[in-house]
C-alpha atoms as a PDB file:
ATOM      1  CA  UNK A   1      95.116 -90.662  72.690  1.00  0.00           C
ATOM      2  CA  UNK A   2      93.896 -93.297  70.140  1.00  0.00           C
ATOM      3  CA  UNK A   3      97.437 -95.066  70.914  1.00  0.00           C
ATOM      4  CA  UNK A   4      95.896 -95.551  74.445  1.00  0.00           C
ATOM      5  CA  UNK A   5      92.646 -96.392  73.143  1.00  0.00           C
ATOM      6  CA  UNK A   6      93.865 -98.954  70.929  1.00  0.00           C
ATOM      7  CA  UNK A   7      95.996-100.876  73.681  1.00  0.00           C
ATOM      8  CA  UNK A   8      92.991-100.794  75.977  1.00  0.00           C
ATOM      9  CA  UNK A   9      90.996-102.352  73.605  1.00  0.00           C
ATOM     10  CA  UNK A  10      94.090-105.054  72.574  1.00  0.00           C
ATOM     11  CA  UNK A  11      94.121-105.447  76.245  1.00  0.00           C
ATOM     12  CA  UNK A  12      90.515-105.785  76.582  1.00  0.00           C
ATOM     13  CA  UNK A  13      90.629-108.905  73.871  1.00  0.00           C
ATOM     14  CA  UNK A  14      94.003-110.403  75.336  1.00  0.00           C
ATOM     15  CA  UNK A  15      93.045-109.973  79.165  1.00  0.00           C
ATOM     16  CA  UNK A  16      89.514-111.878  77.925  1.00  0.00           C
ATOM     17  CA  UNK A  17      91.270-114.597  76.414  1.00  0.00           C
ATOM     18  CA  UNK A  18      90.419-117.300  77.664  1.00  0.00           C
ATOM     19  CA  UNK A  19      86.739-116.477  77.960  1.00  0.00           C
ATOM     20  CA  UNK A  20      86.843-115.394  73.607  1.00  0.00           C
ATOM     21  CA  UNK A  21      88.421-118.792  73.551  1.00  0.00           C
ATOM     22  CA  UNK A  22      85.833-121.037  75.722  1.00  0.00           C
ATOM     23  CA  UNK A  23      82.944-119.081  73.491  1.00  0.00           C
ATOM     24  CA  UNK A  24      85.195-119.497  70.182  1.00  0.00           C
ATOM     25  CA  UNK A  25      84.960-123.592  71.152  1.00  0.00           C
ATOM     26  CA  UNK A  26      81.405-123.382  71.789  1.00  0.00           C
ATOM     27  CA  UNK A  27      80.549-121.815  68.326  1.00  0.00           C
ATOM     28  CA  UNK A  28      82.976-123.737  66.397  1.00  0.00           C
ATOM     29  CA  UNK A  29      82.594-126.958  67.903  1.00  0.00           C
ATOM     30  CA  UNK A  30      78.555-127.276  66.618  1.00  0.00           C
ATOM     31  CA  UNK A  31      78.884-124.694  63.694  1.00  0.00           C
ATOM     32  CA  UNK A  32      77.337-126.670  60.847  1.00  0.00           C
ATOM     33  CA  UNK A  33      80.576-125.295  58.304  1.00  0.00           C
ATOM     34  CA  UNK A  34      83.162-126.894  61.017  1.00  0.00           C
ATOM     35  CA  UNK A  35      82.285-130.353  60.845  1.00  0.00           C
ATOM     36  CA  UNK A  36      85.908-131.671  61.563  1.00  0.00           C
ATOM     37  CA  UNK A  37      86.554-129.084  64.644  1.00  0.00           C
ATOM     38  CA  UNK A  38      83.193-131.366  66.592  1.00  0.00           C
ATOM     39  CA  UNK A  39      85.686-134.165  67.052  1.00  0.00           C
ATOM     40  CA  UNK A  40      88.534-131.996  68.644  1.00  0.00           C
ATOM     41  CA  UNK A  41      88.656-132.072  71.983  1.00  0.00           C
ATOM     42  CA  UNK A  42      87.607-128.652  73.403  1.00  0.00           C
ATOM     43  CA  UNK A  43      90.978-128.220  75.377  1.00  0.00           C
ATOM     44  CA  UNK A  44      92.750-128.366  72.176  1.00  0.00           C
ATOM     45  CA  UNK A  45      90.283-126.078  70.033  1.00  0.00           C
ATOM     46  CA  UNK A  46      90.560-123.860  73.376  1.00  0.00           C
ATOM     47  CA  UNK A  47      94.382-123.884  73.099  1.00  0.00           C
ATOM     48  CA  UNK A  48      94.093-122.824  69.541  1.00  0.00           C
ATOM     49  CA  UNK A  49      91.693-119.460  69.731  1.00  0.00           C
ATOM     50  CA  UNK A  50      93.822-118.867  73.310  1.00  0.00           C
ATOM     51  CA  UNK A  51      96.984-118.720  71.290  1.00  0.00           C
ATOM     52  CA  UNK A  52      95.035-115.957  68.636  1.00  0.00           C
ATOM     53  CA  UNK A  53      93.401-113.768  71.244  1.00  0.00           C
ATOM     54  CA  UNK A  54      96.179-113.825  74.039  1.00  0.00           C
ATOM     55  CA  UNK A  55      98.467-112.946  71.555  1.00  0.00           C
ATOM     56  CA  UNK A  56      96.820-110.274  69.196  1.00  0.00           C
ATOM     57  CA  UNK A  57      98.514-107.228  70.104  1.00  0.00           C
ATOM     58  CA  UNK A  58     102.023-108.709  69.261  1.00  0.00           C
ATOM     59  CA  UNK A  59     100.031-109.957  65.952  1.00  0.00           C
ATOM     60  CA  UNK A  60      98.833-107.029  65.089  1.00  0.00           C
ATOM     61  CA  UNK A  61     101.651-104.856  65.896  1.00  0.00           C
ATOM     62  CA  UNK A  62     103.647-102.563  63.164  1.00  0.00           C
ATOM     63  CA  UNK A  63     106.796-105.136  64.214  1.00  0.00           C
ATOM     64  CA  UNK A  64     105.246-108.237  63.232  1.00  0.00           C
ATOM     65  CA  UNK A  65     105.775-108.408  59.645  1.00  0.00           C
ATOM     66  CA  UNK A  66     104.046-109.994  57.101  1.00  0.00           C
ATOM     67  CA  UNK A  67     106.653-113.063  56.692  1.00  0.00           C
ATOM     68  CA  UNK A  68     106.411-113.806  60.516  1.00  0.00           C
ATOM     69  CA  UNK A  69     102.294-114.148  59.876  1.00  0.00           C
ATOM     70  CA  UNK A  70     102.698-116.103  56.880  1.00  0.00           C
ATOM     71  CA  UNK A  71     105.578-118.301  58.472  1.00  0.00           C
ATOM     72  CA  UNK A  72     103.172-119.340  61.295  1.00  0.00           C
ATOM     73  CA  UNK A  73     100.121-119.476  59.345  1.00  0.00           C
ATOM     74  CA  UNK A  74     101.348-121.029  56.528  1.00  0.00           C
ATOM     75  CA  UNK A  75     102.648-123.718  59.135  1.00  0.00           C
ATOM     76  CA  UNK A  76      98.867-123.741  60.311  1.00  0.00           C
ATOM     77  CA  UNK A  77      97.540-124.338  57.393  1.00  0.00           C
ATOM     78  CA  UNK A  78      99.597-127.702  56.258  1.00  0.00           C
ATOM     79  CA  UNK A  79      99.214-128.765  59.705  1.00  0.00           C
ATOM     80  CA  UNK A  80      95.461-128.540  59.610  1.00  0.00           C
ATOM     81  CA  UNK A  81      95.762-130.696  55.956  1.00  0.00           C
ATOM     82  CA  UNK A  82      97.745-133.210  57.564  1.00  0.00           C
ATOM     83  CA  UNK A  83      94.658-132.963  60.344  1.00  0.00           C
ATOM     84  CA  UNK A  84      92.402-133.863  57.359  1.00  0.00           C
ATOM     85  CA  UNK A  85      90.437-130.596  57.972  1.00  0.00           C
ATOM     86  CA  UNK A  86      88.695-129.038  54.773  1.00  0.00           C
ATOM     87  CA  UNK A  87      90.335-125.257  53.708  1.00  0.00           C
ATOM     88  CA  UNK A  88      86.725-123.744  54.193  1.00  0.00           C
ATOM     89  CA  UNK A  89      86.683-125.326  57.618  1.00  0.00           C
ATOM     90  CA  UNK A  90      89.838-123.850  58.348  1.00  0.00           C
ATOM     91  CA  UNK A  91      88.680-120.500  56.850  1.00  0.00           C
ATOM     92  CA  UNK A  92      85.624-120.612  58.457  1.00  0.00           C
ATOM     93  CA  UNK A  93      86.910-121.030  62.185  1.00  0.00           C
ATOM     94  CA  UNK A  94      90.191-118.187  61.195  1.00  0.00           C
ATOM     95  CA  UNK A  95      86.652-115.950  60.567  1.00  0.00           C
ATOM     96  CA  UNK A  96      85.285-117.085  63.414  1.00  0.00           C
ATOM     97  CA  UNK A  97      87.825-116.097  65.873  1.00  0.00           C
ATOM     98  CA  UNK A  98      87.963-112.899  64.302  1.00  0.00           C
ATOM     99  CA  UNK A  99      83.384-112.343  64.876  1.00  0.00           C
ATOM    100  CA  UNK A 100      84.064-113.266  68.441  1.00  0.00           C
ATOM    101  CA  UNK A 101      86.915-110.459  69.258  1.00  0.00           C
ATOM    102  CA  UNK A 102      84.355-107.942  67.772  1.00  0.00           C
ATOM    103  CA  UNK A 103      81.392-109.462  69.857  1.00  0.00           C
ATOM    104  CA  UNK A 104      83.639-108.850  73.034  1.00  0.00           C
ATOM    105  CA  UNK A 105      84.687-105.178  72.103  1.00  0.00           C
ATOM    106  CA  UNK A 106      80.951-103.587  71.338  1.00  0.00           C
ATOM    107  CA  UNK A 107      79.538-105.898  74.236  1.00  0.00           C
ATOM    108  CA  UNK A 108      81.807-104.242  76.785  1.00  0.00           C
ATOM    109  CA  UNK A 109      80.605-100.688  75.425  1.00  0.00           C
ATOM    110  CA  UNK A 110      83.924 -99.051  75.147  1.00  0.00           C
ATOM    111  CA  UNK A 111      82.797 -97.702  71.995  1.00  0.00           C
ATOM    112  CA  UNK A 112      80.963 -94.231  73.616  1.00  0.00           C
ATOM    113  CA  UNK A 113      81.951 -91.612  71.256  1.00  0.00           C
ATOM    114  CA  UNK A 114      82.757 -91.221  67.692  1.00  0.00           C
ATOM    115  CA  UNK A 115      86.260 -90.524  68.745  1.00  0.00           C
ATOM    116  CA  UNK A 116      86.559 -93.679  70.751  1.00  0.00           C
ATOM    117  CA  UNK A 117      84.417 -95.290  67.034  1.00  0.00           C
ATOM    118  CA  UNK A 118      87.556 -93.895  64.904  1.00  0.00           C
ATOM    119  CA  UNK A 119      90.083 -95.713  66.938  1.00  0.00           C
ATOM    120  CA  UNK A 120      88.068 -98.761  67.230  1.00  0.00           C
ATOM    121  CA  UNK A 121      88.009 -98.495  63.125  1.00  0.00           C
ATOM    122  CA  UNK A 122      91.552 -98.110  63.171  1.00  0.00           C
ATOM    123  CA  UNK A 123      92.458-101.471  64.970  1.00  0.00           C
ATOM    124  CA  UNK A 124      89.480-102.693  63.316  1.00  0.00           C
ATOM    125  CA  UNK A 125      91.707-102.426  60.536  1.00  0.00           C
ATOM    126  CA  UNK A 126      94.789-103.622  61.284  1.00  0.00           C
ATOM    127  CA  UNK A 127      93.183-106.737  62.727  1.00  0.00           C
ATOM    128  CA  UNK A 128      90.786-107.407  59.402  1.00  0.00           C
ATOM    129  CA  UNK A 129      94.770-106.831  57.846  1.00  0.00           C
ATOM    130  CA  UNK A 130      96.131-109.485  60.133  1.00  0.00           C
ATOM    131  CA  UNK A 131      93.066-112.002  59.288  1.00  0.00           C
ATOM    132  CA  UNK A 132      93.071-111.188  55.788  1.00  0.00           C
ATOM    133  CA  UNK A 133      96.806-112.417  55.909  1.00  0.00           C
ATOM    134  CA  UNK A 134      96.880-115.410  58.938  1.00  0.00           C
ATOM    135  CA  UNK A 135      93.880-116.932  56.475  1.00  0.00           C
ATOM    136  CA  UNK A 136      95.858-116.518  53.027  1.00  0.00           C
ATOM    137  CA  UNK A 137      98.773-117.787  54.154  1.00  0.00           C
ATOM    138  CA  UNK A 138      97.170-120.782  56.128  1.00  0.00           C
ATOM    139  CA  UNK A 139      95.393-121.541  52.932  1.00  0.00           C
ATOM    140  CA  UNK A 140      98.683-121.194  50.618  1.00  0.00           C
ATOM    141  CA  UNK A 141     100.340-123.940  53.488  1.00  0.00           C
ATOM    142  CA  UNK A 142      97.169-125.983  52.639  1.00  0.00           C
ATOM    143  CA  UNK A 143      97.493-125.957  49.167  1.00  0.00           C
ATOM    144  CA  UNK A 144     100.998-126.672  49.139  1.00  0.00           C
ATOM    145  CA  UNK A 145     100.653-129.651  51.584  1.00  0.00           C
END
């Protein structure tokens, strides 16, 4: 049962993506702590959140280990240096795309019964684990850029 309720949920966020990503570029693209994303074009800044949410259950799945998050997101991070972006900016937009997936999941009321609340805490979970790590390991690639 919460196996089921989990995918439709990862389905829910990955079926939406493009949408999460269109609102992703609106927020980001005028939020006053991501300065540098207001001078990407909002195709690009679309491309990146689309990549996030239309991928999230294979990011967020017991396969994907740790060193394939922190090879891609350390990769992120010294690519966003070489972009001249500031680490909080980067930080700040990694936490963004995270608020919006959240936004999408209690907006479309899935969440009707402390049973379907338990399962949403579960993946809650193991995506807060996946940001905790795409966001440490973007900032270690920063740092070491």
């Amino acid at each position: 049962m919460s196996e089921i309720m989990s995918g439709k949920l990862v389905k829910l966020i990955e079926n939406n993506a493009d949408q999460l990503a269109k609102n992703w570029v609106a927020d980001v693209s005028k939020h006053p702590a991501t300065k540098k994303y207001h001078y990407r074009t909002d195709k690009e800044l679309h491309g990146w959140a689309f990549d996030v949410y239309s991928h999230l259950g294979k990011w967020i799945s017991q396969d994907t280990t740790k060193e394939i998050i922190a090879e891609h997101y350390t990769k992120l991070g010294s690519i966003r240096k070489e972009q001249e972006f500031k680490l909080s900016e980067l930080i700040q937009a990694l936490i963004l795309v995270r608020r919006h997936l959240w936004v999408k999941v209690l907006a479309d009321g899935l969440l009707d019964s402390a049973m379907d609340f338990y399962i949403a805490m579960e993946l809650n979970n193991r995506v807060v684990l996946f940001f905790d790590r795409a966001i440490y390991y973007a900032s270690v690639g920063y740092e070491k850029s």
